[in-house]
N, C-alpha and C. Protein backbone atom coordinates (compact mmCIF):
# COMPACT_ATOMS: atom_id res chain seq x y z
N UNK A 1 160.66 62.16 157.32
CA UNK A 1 160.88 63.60 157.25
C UNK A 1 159.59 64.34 156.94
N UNK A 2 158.91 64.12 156.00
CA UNK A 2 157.52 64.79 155.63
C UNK A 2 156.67 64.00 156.61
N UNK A 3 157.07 63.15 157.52
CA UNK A 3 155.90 63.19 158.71
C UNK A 3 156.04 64.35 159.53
N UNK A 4 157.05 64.41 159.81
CA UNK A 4 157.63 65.24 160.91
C UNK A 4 156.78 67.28 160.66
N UNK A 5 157.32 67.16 159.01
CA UNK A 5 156.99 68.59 159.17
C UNK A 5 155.13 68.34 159.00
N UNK A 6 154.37 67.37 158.46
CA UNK A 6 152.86 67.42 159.09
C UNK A 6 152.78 67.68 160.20
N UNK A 7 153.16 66.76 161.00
CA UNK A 7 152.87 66.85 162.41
C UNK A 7 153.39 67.97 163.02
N UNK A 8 154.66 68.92 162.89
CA UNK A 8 154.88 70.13 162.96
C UNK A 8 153.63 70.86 162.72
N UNK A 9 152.87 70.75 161.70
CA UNK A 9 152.10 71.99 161.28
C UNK A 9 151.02 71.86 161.70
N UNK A 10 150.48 70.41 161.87
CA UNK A 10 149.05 69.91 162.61
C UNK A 10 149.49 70.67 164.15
N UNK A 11 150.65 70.61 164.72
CA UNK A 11 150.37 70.45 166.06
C UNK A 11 151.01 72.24 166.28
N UNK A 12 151.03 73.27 165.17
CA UNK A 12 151.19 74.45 165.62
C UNK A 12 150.49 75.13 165.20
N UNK A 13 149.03 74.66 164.32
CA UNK A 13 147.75 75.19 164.37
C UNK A 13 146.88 74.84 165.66
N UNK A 14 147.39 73.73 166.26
CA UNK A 14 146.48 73.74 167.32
C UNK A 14 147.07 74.48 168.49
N UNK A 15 148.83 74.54 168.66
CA UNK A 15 149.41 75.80 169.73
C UNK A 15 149.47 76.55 169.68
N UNK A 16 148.66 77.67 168.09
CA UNK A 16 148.69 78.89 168.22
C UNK A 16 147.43 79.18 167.95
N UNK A 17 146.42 78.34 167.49
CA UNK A 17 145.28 78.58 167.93
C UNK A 17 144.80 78.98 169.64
N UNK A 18 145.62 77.71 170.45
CA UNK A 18 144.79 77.96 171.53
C UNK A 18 145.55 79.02 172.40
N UNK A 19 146.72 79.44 171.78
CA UNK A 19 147.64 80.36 172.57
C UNK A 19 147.06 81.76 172.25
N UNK A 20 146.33 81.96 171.31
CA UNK A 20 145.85 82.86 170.42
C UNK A 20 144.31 82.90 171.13
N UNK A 21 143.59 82.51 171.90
CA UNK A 21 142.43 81.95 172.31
C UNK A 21 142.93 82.30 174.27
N UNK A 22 143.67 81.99 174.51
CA UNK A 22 144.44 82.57 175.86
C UNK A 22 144.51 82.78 176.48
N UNK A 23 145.24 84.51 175.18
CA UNK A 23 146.01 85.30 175.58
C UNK A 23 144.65 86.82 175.40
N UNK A 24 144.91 87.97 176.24
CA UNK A 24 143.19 88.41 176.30
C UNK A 24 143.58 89.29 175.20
N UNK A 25 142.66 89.82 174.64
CA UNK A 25 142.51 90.67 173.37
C UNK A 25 142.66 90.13 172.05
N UNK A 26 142.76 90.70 170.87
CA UNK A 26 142.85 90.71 169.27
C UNK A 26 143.72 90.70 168.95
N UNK A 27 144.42 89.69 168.56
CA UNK A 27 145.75 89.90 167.85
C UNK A 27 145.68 89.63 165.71
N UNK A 28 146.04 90.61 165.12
CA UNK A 28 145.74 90.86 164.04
C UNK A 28 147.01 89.86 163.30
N UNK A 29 146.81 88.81 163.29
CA UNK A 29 147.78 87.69 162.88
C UNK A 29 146.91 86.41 161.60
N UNK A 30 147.58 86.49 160.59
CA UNK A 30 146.92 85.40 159.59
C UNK A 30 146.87 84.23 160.39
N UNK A 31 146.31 83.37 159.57
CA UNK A 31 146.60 81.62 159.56
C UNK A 31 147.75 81.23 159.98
N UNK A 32 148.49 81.44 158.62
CA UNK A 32 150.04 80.90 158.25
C UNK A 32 150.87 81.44 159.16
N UNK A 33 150.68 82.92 159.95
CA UNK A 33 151.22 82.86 161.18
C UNK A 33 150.83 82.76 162.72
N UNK A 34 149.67 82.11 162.77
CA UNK A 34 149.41 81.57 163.52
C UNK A 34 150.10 79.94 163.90
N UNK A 35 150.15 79.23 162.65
CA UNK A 35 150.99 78.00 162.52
C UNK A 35 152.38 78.18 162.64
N UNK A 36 153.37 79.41 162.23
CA UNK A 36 154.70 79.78 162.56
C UNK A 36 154.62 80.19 163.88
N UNK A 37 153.71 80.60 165.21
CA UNK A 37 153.52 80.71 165.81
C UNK A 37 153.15 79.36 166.96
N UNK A 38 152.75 78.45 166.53
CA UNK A 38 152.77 77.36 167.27
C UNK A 38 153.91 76.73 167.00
N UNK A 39 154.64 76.48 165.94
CA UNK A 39 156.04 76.02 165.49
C UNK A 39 156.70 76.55 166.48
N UNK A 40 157.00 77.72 166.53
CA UNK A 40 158.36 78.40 166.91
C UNK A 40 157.81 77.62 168.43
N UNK A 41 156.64 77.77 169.07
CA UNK A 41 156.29 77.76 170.68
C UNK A 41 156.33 76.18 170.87
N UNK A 42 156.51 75.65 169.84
CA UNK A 42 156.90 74.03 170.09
C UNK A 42 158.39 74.01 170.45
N UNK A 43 159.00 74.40 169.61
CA UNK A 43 160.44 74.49 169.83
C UNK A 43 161.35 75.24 171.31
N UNK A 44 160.38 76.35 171.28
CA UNK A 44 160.14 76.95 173.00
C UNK A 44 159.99 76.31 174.12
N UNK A 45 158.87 75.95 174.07
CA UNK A 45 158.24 74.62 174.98
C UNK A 45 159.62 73.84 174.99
N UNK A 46 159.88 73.00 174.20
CA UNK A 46 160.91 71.18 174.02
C UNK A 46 162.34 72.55 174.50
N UNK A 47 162.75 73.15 174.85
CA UNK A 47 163.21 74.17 174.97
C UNK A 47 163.75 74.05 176.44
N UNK A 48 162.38 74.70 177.23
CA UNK A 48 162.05 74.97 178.40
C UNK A 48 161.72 73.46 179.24
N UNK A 49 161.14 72.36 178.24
CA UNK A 49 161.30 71.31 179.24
C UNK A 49 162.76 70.56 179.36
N UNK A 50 163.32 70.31 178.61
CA UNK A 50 164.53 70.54 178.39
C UNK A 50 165.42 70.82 179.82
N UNK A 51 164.94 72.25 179.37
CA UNK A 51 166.12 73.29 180.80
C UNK A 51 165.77 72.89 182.18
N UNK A 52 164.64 72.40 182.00
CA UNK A 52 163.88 72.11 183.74
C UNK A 52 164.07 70.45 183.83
N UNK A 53 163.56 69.53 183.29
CA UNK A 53 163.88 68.23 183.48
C UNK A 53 165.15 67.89 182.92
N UNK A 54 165.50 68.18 181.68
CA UNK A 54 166.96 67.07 181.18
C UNK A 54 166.88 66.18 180.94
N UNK A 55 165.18 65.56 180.46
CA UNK A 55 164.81 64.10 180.01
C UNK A 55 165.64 63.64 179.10
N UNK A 56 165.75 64.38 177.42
CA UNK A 56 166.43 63.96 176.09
C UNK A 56 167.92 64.36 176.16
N UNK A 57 168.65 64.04 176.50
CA UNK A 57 169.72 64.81 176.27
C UNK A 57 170.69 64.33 175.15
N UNK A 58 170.43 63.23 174.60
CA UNK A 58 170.49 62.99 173.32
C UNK A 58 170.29 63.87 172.12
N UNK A 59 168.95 63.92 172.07
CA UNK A 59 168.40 65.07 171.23
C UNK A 59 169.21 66.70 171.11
N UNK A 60 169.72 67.31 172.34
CA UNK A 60 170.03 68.39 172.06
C UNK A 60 168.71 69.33 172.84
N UNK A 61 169.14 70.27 172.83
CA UNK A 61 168.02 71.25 173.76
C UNK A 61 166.81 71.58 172.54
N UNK A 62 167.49 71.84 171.75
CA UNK A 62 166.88 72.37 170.28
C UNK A 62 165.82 70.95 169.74
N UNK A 63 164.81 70.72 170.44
CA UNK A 63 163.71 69.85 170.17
C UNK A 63 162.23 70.24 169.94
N UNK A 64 161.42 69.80 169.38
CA UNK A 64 159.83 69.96 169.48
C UNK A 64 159.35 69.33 170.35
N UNK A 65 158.40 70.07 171.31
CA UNK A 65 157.67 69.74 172.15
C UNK A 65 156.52 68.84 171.93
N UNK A 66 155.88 68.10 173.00
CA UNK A 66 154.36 67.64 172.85
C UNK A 66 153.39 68.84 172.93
N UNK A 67 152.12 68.42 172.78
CA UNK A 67 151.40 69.43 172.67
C UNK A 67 150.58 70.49 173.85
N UNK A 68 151.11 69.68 175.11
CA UNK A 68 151.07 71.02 176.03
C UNK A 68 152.34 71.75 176.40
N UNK A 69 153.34 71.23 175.91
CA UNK A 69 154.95 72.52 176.19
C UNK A 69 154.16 73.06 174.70
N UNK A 70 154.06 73.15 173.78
CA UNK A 70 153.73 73.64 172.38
C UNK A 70 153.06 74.74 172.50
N UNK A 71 151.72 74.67 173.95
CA UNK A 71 151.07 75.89 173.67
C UNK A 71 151.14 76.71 174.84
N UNK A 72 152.15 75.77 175.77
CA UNK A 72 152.77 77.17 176.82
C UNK A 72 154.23 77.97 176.07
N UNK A 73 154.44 77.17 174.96
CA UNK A 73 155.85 77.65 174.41
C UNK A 73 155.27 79.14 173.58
N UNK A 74 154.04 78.68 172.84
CA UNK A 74 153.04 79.53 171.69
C UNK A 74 152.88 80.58 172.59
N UNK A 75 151.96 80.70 174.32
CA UNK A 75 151.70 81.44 174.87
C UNK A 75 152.88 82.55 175.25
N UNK A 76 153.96 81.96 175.63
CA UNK A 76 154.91 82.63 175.54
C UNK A 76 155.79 83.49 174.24
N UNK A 77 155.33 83.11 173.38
CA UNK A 77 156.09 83.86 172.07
C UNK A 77 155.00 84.78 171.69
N UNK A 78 153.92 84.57 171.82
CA UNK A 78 152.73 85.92 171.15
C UNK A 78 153.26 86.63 172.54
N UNK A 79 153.04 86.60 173.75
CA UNK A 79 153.12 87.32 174.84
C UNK A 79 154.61 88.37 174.14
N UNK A 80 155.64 87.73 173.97
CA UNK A 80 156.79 88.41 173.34
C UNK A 80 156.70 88.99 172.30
N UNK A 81 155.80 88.20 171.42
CA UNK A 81 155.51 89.52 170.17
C UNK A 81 154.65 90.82 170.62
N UNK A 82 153.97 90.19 171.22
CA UNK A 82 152.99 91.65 171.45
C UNK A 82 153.69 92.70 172.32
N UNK A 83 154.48 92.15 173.55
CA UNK A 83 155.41 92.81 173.69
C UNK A 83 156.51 93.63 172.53
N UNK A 84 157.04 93.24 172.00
CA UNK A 84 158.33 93.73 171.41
C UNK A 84 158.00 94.45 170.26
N UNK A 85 157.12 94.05 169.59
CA UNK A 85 156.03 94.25 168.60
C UNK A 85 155.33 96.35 168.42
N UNK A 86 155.45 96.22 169.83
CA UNK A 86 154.17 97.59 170.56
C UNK A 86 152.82 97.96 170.01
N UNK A 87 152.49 96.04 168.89
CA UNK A 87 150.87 96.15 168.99
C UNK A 87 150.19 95.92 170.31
N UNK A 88 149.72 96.83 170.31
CA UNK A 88 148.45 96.58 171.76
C UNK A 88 147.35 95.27 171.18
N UNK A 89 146.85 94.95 172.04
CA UNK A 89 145.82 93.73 171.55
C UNK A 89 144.55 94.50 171.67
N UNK A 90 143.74 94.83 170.81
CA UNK A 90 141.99 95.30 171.05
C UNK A 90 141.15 94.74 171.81
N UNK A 91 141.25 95.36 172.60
CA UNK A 91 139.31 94.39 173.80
C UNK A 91 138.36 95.02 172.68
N UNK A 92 137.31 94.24 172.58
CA UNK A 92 136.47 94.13 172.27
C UNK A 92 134.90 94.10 173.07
């Protein structure tokens, strides 16, 4: 169980880092949600592969992804925050 949530947190600093890295502009987001941000886009991702293949179906739809559904899942949830959000992102 405490592997699981490491590896949760190792692997949603690195999907919302690079989802965060991207996506174009500034998004004014801490650390700690940058890592709730790769979390949630893991769960997105294992989600969406899920709906398209049907590999686990054991598991349930409701799974964590590997780490490239993780940071198309991440890319997709900042895209929705910034959407829903109505922060604009800053060019720089």
């Amino acid at each position: 169980m405490l592997g699981l949530i490491i590896s949760l947190i190792v692997v949603g600093i690195i999907a919302g880092a690079v989802a965060r890295l991207v996506v174009p502009g500034r998004q004014n987001i801490s650390i700690p949600m940058t890592i709730v941000l790769g979390i949630i886009g893991s769960f997105v991702g294992g989600f969406l592969g899920f709906l398209i293949f049907q590999h686990d179906p054991m598991d349930g739809f409701f799974q964590p992804a590997g780490i490239i559904g993780s940071i198309i899942g991440a890319i997709i949830v900042l895209l929705v925050y910034i959407r829903v959000s109505g922060r604009r992102s800053v060019r720089n």
